[in-house]
N, C-alpha and C. Protein backbone atom coordinates (compact mmCIF):
# COMPACT_ATOMS: atom_id res chain seq x y z
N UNK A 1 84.33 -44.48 11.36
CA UNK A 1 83.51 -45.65 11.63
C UNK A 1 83.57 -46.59 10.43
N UNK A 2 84.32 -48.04 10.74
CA UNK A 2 83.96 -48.87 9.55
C UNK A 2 82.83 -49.66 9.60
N UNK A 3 82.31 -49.31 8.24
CA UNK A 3 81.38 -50.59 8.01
C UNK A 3 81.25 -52.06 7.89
N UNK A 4 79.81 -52.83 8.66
CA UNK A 4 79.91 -54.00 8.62
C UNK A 4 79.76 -54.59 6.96
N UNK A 5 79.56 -53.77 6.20
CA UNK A 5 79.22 -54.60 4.83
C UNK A 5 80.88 -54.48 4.12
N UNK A 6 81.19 -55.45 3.94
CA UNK A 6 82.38 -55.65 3.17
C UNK A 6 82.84 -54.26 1.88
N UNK A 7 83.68 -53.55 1.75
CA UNK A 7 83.84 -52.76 0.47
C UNK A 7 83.14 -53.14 -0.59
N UNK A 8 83.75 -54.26 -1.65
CA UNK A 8 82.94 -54.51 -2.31
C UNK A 8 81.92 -54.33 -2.55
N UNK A 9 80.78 -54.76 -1.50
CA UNK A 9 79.67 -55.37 -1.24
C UNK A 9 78.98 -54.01 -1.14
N UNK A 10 79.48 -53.13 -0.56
CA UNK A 10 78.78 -51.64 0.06
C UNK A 10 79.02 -51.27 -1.37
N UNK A 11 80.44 -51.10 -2.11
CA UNK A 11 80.08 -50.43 -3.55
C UNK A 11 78.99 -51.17 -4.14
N UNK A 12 78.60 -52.15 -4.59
CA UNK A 12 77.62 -52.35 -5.24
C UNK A 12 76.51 -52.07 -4.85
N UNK A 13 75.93 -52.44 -3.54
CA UNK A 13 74.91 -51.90 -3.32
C UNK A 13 74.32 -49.90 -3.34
N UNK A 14 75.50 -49.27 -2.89
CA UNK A 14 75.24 -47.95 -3.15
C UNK A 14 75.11 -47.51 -4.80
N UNK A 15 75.91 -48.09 -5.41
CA UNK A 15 75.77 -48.27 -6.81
C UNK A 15 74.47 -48.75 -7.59
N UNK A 16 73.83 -49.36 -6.87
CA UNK A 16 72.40 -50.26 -7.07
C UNK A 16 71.75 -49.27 -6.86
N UNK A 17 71.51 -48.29 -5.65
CA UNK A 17 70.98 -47.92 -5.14
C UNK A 17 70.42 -46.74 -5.37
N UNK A 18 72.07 -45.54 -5.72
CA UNK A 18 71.95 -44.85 -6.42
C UNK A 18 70.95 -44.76 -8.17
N UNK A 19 71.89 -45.85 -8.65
CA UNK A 19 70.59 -46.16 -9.93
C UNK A 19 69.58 -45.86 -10.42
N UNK A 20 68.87 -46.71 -8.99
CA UNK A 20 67.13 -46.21 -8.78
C UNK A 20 67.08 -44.75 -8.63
N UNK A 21 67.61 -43.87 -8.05
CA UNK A 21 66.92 -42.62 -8.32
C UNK A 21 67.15 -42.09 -9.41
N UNK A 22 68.71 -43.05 -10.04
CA UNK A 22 69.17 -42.43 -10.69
C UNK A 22 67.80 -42.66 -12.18
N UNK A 23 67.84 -43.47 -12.36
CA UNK A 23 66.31 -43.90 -13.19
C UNK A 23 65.11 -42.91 -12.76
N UNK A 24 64.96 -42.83 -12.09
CA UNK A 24 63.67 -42.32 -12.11
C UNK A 24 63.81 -40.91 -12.18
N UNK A 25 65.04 -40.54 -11.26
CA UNK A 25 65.11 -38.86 -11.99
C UNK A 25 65.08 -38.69 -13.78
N UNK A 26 65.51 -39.44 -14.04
CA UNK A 26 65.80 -39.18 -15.67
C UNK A 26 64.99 -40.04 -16.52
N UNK A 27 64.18 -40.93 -16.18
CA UNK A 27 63.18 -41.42 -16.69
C UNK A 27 61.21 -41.44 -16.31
N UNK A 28 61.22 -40.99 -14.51
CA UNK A 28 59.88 -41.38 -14.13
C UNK A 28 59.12 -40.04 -14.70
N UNK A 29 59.52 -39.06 -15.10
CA UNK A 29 58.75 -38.43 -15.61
C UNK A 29 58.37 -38.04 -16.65
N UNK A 30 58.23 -39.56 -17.49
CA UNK A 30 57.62 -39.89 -18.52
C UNK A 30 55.97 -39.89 -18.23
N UNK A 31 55.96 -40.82 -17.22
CA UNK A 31 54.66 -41.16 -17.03
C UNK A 31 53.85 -40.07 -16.57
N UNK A 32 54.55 -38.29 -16.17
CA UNK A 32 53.44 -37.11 -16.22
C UNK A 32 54.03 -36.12 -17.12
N UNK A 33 53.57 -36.79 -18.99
CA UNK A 33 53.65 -35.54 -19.86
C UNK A 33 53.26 -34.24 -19.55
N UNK A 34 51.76 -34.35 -18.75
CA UNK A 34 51.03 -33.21 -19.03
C UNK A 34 51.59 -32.76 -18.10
N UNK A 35 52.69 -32.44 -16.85
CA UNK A 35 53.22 -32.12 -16.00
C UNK A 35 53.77 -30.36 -16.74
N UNK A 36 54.56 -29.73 -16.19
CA UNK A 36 55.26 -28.55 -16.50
C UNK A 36 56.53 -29.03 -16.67
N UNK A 37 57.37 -28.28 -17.81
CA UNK A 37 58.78 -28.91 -18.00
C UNK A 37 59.32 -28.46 -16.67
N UNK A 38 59.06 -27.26 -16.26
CA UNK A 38 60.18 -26.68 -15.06
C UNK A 38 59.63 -27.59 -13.35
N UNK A 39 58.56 -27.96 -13.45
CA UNK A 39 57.94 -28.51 -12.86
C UNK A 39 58.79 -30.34 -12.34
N UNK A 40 58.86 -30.54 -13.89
CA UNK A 40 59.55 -31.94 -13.78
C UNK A 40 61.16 -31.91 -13.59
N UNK A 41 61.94 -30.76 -14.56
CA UNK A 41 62.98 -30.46 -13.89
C UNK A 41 63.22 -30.31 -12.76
N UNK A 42 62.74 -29.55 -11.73
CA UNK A 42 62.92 -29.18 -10.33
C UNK A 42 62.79 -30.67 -9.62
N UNK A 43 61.76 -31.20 -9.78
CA UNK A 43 61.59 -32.62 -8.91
C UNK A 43 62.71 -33.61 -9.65
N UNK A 44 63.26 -33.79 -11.05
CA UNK A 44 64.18 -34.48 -11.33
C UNK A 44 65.39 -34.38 -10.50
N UNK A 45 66.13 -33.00 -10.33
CA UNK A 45 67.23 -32.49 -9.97
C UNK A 45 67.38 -33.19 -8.75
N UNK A 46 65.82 -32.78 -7.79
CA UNK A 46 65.52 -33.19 -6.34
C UNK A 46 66.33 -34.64 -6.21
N UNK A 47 65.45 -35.78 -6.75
CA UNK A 47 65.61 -37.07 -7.17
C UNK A 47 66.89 -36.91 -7.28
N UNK A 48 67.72 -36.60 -7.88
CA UNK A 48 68.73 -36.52 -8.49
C UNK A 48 70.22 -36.11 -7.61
N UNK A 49 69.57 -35.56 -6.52
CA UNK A 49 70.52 -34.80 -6.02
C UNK A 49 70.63 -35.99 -4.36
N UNK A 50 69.85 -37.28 -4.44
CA UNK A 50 70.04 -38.14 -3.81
C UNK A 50 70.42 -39.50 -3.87
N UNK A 51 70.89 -39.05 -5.76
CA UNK A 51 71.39 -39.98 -6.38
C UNK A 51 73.00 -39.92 -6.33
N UNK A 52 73.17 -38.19 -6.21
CA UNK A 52 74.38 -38.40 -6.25
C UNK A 52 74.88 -38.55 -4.50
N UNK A 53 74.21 -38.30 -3.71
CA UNK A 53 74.41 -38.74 -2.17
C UNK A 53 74.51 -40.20 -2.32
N UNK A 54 74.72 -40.93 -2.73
CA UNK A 54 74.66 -42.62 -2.97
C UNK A 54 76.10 -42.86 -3.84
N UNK A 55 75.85 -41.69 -4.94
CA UNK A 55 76.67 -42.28 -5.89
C UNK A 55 77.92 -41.75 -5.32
N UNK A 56 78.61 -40.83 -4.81
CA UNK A 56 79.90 -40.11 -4.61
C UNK A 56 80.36 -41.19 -3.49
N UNK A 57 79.57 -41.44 -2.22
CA UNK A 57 80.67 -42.27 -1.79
C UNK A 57 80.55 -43.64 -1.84
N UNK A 58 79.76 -44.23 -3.19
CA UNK A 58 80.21 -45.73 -3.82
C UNK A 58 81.27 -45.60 -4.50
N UNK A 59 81.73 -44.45 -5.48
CA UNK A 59 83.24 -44.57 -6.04
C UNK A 59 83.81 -44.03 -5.12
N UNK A 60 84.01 -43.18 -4.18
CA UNK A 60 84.86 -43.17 -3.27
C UNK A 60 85.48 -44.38 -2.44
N UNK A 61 84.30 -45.16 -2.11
CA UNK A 61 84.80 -46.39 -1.37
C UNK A 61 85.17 -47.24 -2.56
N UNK A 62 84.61 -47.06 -3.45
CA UNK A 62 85.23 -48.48 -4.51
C UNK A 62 86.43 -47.98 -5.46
N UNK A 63 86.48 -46.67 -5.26
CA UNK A 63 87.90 -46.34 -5.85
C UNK A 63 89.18 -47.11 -5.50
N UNK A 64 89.03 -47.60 -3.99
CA UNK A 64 89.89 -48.13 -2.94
C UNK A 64 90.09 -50.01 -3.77
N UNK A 65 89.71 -50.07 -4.34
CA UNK A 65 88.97 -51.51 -4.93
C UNK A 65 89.25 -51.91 -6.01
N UNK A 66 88.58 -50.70 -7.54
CA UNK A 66 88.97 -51.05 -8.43
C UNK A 66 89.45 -49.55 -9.51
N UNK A 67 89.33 -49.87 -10.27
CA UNK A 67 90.24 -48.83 -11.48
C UNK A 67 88.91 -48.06 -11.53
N UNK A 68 89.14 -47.00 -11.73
CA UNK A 68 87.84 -46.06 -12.79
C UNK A 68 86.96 -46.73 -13.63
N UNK A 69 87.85 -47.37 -14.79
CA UNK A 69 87.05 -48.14 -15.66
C UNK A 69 86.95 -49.24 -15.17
N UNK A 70 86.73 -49.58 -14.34
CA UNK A 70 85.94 -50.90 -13.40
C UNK A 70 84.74 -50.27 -13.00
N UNK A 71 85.19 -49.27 -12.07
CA UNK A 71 83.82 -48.54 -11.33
C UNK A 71 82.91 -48.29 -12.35
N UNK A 72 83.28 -47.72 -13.67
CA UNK A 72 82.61 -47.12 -14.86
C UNK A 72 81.57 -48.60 -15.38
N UNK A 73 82.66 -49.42 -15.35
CA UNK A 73 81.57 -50.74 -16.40
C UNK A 73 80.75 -51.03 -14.89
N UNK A 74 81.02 -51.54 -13.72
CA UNK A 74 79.80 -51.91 -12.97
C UNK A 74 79.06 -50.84 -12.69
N UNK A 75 78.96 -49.78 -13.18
CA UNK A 75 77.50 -48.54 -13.40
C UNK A 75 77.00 -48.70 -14.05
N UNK A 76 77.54 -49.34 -15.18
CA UNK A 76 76.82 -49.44 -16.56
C UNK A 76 75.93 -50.61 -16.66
N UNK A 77 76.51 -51.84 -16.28
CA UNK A 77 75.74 -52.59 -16.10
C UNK A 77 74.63 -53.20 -15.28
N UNK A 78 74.93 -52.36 -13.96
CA UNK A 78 73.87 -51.90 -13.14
C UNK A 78 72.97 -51.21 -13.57
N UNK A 79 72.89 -50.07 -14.13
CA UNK A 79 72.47 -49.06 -14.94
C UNK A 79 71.24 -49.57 -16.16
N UNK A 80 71.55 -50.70 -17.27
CA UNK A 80 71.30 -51.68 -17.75
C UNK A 80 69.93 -52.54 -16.83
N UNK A 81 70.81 -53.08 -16.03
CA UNK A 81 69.63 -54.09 -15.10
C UNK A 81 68.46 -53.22 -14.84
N UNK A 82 69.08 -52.28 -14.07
CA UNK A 82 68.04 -51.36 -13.01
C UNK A 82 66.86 -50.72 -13.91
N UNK A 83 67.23 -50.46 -15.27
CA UNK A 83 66.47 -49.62 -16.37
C UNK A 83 65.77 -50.90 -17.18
N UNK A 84 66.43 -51.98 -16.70
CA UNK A 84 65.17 -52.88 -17.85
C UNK A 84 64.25 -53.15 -16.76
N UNK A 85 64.40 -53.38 -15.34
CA UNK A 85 63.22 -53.68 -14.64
C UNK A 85 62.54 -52.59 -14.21
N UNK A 86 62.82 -51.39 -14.78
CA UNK A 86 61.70 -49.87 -14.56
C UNK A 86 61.54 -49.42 -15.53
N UNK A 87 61.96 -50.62 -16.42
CA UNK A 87 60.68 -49.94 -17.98
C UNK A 87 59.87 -50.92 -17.92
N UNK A 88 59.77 -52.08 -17.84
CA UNK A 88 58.91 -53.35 -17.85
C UNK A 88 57.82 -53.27 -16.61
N UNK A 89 58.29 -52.65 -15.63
CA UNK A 89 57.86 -52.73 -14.14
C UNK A 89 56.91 -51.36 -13.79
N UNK A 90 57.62 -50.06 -14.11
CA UNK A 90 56.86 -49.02 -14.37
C UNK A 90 56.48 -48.16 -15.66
N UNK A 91 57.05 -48.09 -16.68
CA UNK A 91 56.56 -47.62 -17.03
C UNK A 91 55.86 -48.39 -18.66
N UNK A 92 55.73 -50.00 -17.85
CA UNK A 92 55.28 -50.71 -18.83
C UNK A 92 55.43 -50.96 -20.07
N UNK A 93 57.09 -50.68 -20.46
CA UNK A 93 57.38 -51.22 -21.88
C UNK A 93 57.98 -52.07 -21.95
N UNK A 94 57.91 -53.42 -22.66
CA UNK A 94 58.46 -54.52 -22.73
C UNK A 94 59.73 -54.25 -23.35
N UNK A 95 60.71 -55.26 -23.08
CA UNK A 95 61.96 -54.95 -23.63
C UNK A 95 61.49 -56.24 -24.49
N UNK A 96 62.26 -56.14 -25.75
CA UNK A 96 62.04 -56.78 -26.60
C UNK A 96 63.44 -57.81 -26.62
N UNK A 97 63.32 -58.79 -27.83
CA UNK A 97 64.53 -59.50 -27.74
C UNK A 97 66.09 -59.02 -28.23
N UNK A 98 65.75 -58.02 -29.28
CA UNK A 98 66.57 -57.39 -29.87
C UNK A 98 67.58 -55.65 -28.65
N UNK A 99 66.83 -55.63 -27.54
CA UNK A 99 67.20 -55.28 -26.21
C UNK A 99 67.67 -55.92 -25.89
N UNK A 100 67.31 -56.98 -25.29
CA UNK A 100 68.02 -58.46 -24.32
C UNK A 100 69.53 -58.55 -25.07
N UNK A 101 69.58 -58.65 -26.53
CA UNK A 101 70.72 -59.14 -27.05
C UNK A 101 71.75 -58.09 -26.56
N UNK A 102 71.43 -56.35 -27.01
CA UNK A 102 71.99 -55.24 -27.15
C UNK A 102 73.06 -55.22 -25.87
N UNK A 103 71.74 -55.54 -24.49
CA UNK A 103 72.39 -55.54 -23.26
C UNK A 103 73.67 -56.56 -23.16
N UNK A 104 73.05 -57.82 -23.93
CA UNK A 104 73.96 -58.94 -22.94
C UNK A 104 75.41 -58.92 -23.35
N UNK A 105 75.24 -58.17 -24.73
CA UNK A 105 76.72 -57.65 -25.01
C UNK A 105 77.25 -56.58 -24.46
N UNK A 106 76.80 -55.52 -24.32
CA UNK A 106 77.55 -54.58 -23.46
C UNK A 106 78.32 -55.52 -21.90
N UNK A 107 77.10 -55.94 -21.59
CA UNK A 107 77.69 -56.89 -20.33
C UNK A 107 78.92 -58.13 -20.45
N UNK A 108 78.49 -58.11 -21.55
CA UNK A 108 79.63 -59.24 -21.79
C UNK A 108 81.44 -58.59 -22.35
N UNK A 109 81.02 -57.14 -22.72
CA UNK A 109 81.77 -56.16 -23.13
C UNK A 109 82.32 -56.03 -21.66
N UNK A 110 82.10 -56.38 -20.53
CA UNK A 110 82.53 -55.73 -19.63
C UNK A 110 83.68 -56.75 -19.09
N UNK A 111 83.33 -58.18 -19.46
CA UNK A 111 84.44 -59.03 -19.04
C UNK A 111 85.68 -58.39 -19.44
N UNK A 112 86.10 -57.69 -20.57
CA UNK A 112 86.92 -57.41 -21.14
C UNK A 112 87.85 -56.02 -20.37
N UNK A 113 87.24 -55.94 -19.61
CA UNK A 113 87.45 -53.94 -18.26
C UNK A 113 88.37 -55.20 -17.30
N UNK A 114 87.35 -56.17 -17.30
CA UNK A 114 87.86 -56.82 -15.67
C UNK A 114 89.06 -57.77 -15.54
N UNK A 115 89.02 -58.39 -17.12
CA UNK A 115 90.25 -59.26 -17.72
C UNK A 115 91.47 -59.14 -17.05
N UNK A 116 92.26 -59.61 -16.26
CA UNK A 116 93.53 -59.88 -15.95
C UNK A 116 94.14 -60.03 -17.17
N UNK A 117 94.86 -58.91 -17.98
CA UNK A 117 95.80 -59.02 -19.36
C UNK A 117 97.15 -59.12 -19.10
C-alpha cells in the first residue's frame, strides 16, 4: 500500500514524531525524581519502544531518499527543535541565548551533510 504523503514528507514527519517520545522517554522523567529508578526505566523503555515504531520505518522510507548522513543530520536537528520546545514547554527551563547560538550552529553545520560538493 502506497502512501498519500509524499516520501519526503512522511520521513520527516515520522522523524518529528518519533522525537517526541523520543524526548520524553529520555527526558520526561525528570519531572518525577521521587519516582523509583526501575520504575522510570520500565515506563522509559515503554515510551521508547514506540519511538522506535516511528523511527525504523522513517529511515527505512527515507533511506530510499537520502544518504545515512542526511537521515543522521535531519534527526539531529529535529531532535534540537523538538527538545528546545519540551524544555521551555514542559519541563520549564528556558533556553538561554548562549543555547540558541549552540543550536543554530549545529543546524547550520548541517548545510554542509546536504551541500552538493
Amino acid at each position: 500500500m502506497q502512501s498519500m504523503i509524499p516520501a519526503p514528507l512522511l520521513t520527516i514527519i515520522l522523524l518529528v514524531a518519533s522525537n517526541v517520545f523520543m524526548t520524553f522517554a529520555w527526558y520526561g522523567h525528570l519531572k518525577f525524581k521521587a519516582e523509583p529508578l526501575l520504575i522510570v526505566i520500565a515506563v522509559s523503555w515503554l515510551i521508547a519502544f514506540f519511538e522506535y515504531c516511528l523511527q525504523v520505518p522513517a529511515n527505512r522510507i527515507g533511506s530510499g531518499i537520502y544518504s545515512t548522513a542526511q537521515l543522521k543530520t535531519i534527526q539531529e536537528v529535529i531532535t534540537l527543535i523538538v527538545f528546545a520546545v519540551f524544555s521551555i514547554f514542559y519541563l520549564g527551563e528556558p533556553l538561554k541565548w548562549n543555547h540558541a547560538v549552540g543550536f543554530a550552529l549545529i543546524i547550520l553545520a548541517s548545510w554542509f551533510i546536504f551541500k552538493k560538493w
